[in-house]
N, C-alpha and C. Protein backbone atom coordinates (compact mmCIF):
# COMPACT_ATOMS: atom_id res chain seq x y z
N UNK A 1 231.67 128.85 13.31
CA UNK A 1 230.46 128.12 12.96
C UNK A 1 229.89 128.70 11.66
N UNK A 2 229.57 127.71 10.48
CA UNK A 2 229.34 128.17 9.13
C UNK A 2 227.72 128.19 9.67
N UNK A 3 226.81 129.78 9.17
CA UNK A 3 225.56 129.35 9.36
C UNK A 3 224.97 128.66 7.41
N UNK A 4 223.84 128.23 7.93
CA UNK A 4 223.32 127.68 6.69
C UNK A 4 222.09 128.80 6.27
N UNK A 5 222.50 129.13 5.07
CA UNK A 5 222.18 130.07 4.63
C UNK A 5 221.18 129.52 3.11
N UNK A 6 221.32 128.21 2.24
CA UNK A 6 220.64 127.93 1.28
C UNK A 6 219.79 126.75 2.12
N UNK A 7 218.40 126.61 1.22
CA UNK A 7 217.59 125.41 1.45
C UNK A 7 218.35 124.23 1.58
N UNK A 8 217.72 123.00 2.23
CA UNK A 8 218.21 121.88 2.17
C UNK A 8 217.28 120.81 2.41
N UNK A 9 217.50 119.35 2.55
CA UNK A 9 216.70 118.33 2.19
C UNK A 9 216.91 117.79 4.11
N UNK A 10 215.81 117.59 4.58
CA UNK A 10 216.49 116.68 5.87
C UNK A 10 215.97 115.58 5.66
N UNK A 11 217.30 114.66 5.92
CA UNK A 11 216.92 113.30 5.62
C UNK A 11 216.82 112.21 6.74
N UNK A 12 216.95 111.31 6.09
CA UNK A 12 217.27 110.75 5.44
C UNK A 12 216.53 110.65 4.28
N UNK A 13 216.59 110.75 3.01
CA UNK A 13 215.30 110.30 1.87
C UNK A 13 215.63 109.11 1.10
N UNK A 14 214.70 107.76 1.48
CA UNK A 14 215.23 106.61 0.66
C UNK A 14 215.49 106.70 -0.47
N UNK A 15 216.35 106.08 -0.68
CA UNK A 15 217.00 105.70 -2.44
C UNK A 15 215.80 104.95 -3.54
N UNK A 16 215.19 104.41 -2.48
CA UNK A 16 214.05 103.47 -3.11
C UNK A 16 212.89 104.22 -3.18
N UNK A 17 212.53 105.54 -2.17
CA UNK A 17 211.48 105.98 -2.61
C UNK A 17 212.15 106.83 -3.71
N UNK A 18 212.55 107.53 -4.13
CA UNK A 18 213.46 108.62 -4.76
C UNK A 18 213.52 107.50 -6.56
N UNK A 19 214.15 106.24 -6.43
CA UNK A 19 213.92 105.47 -7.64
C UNK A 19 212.70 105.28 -7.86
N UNK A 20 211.23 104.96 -6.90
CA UNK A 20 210.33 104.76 -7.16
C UNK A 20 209.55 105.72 -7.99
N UNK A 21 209.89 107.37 -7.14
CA UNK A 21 209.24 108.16 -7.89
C UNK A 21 209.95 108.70 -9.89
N UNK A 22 211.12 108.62 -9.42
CA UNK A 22 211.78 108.73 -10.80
C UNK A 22 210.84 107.70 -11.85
N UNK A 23 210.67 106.30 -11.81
CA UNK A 23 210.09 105.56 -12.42
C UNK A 23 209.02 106.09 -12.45
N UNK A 24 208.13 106.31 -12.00
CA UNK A 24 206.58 106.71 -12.28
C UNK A 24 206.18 107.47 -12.81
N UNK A 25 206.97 108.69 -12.24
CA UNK A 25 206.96 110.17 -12.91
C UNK A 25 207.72 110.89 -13.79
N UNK A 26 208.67 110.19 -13.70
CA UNK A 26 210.07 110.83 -14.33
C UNK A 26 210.49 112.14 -13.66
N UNK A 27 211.24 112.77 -14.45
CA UNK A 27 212.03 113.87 -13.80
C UNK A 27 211.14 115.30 -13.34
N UNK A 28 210.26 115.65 -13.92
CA UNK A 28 209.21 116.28 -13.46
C UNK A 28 208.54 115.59 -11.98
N UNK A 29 208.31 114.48 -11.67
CA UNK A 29 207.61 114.19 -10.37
C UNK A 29 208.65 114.03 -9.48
N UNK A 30 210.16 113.25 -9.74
CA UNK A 30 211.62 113.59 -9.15
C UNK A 30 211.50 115.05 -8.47
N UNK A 31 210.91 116.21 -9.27
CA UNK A 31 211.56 117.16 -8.58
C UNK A 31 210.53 117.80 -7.52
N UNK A 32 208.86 117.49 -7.76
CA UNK A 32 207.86 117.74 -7.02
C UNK A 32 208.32 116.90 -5.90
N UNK A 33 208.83 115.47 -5.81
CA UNK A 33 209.22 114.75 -4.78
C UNK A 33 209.87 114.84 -3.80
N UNK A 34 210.74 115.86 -4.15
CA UNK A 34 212.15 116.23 -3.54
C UNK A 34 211.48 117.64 -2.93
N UNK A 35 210.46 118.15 -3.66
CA UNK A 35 209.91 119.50 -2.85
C UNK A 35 209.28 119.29 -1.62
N UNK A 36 208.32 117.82 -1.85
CA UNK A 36 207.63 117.37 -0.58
C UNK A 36 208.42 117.00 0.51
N UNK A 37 209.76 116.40 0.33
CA UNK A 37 210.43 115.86 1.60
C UNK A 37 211.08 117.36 2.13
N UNK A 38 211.54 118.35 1.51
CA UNK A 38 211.85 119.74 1.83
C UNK A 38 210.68 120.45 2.69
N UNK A 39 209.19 120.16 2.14
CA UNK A 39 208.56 120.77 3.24
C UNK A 39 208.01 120.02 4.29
N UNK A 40 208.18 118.59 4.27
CA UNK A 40 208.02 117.27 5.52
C UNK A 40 209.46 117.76 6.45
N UNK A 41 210.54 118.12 6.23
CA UNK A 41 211.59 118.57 6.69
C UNK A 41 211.39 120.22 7.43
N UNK A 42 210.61 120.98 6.96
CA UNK A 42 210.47 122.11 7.66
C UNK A 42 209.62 122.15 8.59
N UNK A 43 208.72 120.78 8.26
CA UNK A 43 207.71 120.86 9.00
C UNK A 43 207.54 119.91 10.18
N UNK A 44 208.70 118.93 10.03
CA UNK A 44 209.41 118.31 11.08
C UNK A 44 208.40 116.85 10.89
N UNK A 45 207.98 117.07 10.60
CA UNK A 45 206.93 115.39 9.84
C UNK A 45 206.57 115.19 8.92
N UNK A 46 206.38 113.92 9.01
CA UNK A 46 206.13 113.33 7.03
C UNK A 46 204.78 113.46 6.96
N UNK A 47 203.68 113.80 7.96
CA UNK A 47 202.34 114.65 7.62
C UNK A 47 202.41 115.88 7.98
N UNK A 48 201.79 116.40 6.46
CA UNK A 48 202.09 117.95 6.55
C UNK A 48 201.11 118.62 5.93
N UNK A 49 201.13 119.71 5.73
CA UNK A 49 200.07 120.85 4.89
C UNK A 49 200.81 121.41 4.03
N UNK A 50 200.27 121.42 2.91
CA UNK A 50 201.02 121.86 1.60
C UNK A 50 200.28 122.96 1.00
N UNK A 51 200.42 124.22 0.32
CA UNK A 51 199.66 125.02 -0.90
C UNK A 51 200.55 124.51 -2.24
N UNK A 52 199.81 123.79 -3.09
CA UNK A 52 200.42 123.36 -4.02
C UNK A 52 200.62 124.37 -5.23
N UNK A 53 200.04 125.65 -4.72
CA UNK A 53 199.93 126.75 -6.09
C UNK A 53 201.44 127.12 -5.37
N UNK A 54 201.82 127.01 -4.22
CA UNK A 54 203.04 127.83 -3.96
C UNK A 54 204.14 127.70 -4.01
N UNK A 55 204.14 125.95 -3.79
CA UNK A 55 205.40 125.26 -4.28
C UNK A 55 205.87 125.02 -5.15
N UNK A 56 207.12 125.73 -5.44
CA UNK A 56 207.59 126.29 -6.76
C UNK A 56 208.70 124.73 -6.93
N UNK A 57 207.65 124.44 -8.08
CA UNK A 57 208.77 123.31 -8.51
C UNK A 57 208.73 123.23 -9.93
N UNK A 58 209.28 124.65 -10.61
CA UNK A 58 209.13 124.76 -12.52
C UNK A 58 207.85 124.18 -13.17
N UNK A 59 206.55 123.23 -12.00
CA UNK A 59 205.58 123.08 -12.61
C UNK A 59 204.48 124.14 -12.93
N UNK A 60 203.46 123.32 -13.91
CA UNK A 60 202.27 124.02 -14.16
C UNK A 60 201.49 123.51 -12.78
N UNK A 61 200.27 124.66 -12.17
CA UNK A 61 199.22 123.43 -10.91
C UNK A 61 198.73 122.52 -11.81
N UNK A 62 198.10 122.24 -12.91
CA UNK A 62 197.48 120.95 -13.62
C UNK A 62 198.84 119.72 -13.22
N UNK A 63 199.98 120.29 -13.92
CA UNK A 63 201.10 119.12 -13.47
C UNK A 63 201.76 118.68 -12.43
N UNK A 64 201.33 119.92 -11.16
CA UNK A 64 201.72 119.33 -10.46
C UNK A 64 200.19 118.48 -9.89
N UNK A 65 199.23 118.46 -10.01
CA UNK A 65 198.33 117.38 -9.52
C UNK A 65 198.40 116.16 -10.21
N UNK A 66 198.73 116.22 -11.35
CA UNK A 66 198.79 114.84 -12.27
C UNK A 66 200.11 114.39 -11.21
N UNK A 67 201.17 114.90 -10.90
CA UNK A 67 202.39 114.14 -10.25
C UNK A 67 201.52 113.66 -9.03
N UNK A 68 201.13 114.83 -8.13
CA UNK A 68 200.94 114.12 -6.88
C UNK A 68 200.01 112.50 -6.85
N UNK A 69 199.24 112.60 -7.93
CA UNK A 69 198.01 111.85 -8.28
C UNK A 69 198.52 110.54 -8.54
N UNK A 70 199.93 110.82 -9.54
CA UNK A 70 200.85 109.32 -9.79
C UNK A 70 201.55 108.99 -8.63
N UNK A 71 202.18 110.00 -7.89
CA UNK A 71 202.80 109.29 -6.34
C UNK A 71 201.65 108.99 -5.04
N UNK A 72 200.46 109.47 -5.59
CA UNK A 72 199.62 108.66 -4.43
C UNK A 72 199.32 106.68 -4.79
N UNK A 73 198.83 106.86 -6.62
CA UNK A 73 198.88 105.45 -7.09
C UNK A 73 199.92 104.69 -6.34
N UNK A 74 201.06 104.91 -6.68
CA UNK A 74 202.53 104.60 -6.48
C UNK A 74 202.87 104.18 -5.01
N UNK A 75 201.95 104.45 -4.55
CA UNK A 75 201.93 104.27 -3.00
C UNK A 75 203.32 105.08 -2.06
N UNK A 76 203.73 105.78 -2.95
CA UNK A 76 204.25 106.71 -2.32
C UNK A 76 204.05 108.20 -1.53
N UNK A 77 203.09 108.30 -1.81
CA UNK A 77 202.57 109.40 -0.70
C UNK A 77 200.40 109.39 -0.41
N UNK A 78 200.31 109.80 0.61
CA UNK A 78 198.74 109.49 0.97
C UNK A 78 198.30 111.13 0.77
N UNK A 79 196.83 111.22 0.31
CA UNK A 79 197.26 113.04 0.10
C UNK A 79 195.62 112.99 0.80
N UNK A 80 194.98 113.73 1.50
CA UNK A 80 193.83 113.96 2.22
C UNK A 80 193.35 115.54 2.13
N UNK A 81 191.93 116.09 1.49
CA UNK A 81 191.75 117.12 1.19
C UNK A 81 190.61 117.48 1.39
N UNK A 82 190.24 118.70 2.36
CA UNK A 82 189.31 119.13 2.98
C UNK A 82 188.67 120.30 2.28
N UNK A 83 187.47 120.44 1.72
CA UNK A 83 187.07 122.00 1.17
C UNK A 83 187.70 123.43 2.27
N UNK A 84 187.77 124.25 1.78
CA UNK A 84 188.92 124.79 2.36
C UNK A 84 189.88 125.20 3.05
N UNK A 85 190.54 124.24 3.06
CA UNK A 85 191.77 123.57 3.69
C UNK A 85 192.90 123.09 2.72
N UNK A 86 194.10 123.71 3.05
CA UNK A 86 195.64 123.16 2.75
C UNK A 86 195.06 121.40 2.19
N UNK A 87 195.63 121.10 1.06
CA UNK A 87 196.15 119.79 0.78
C UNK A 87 197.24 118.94 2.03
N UNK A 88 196.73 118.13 2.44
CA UNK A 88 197.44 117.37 3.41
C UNK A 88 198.36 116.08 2.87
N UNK A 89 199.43 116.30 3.07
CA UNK A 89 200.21 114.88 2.57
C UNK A 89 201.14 114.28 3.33
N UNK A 90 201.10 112.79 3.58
CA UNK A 90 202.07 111.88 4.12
C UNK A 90 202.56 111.17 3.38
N UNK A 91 204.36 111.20 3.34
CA UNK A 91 204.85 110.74 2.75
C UNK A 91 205.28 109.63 3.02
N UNK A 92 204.84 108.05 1.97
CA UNK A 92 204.86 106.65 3.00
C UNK A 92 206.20 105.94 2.81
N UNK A 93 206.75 104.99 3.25
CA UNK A 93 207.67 104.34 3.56
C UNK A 93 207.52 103.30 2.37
N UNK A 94 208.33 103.15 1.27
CA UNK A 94 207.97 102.54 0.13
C UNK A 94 208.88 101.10 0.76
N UNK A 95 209.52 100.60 2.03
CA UNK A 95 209.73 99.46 2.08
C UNK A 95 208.48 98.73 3.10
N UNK A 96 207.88 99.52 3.85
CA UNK A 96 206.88 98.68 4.41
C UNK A 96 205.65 98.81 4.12
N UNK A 97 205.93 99.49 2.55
CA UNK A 97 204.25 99.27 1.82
C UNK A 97 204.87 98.45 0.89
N UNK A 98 205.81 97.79 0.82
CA UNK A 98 206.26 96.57 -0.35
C UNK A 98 206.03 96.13 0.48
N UNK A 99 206.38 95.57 1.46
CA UNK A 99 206.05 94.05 2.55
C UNK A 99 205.00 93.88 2.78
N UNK A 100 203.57 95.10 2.71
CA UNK A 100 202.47 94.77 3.41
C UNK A 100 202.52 95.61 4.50
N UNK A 101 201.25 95.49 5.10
CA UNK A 101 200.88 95.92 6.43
C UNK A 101 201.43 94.72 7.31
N UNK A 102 202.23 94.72 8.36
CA UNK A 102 202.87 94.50 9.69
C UNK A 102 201.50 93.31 10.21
């Protein structure tokens, strides 16, 4: 049995959210994007608690709030923030926020 020894992504992660954020943000919010589903994956749900000073994604904190700020527009993620309290984020389903609410 190989153990797993490097980080990894648990997925599934849509193709469509993953193109969505590439478009919005470009490759800088691509890679904040890919950090959020890594810690929705550790954390076993797509609502989670984040320290955004900690998540090391080659950003500045100014850039990474401008990203999160374009993937909330984007309707790709919902972000909820309490005076002091963790940044909270859910990451949404970019095919059943194209269809509408159900």
């Amino acid at each position: 049995k190989v153990r797993q020894t490097e980080p990894f992504l648990r997925g599934p992660v849509p193709m469509s959210w993953i193109d969505k954020v590439f478009a919005v943000a470009g490759g800088n919010g691509l890679m904040l994007g890919l950090k959020l589903w890594w810690v929705s994956g550790m954390a076993g749900s797509k609502t989670f608690s984040v320290n955004i000073k900690k998540l090391e994604a080659g950003q500045s904190l100014s850039s990474k709030r401008r990203m999160l700020k374009l993937l909330e527009v984007a309707g790709l993620i919902k972000r909820t923030h309490e005076p002091g309290k963790r940044l909270k984020v859910e990451l949404l389903d970019t095919k059943r926020e194209a269809r509408g609410p159900p």
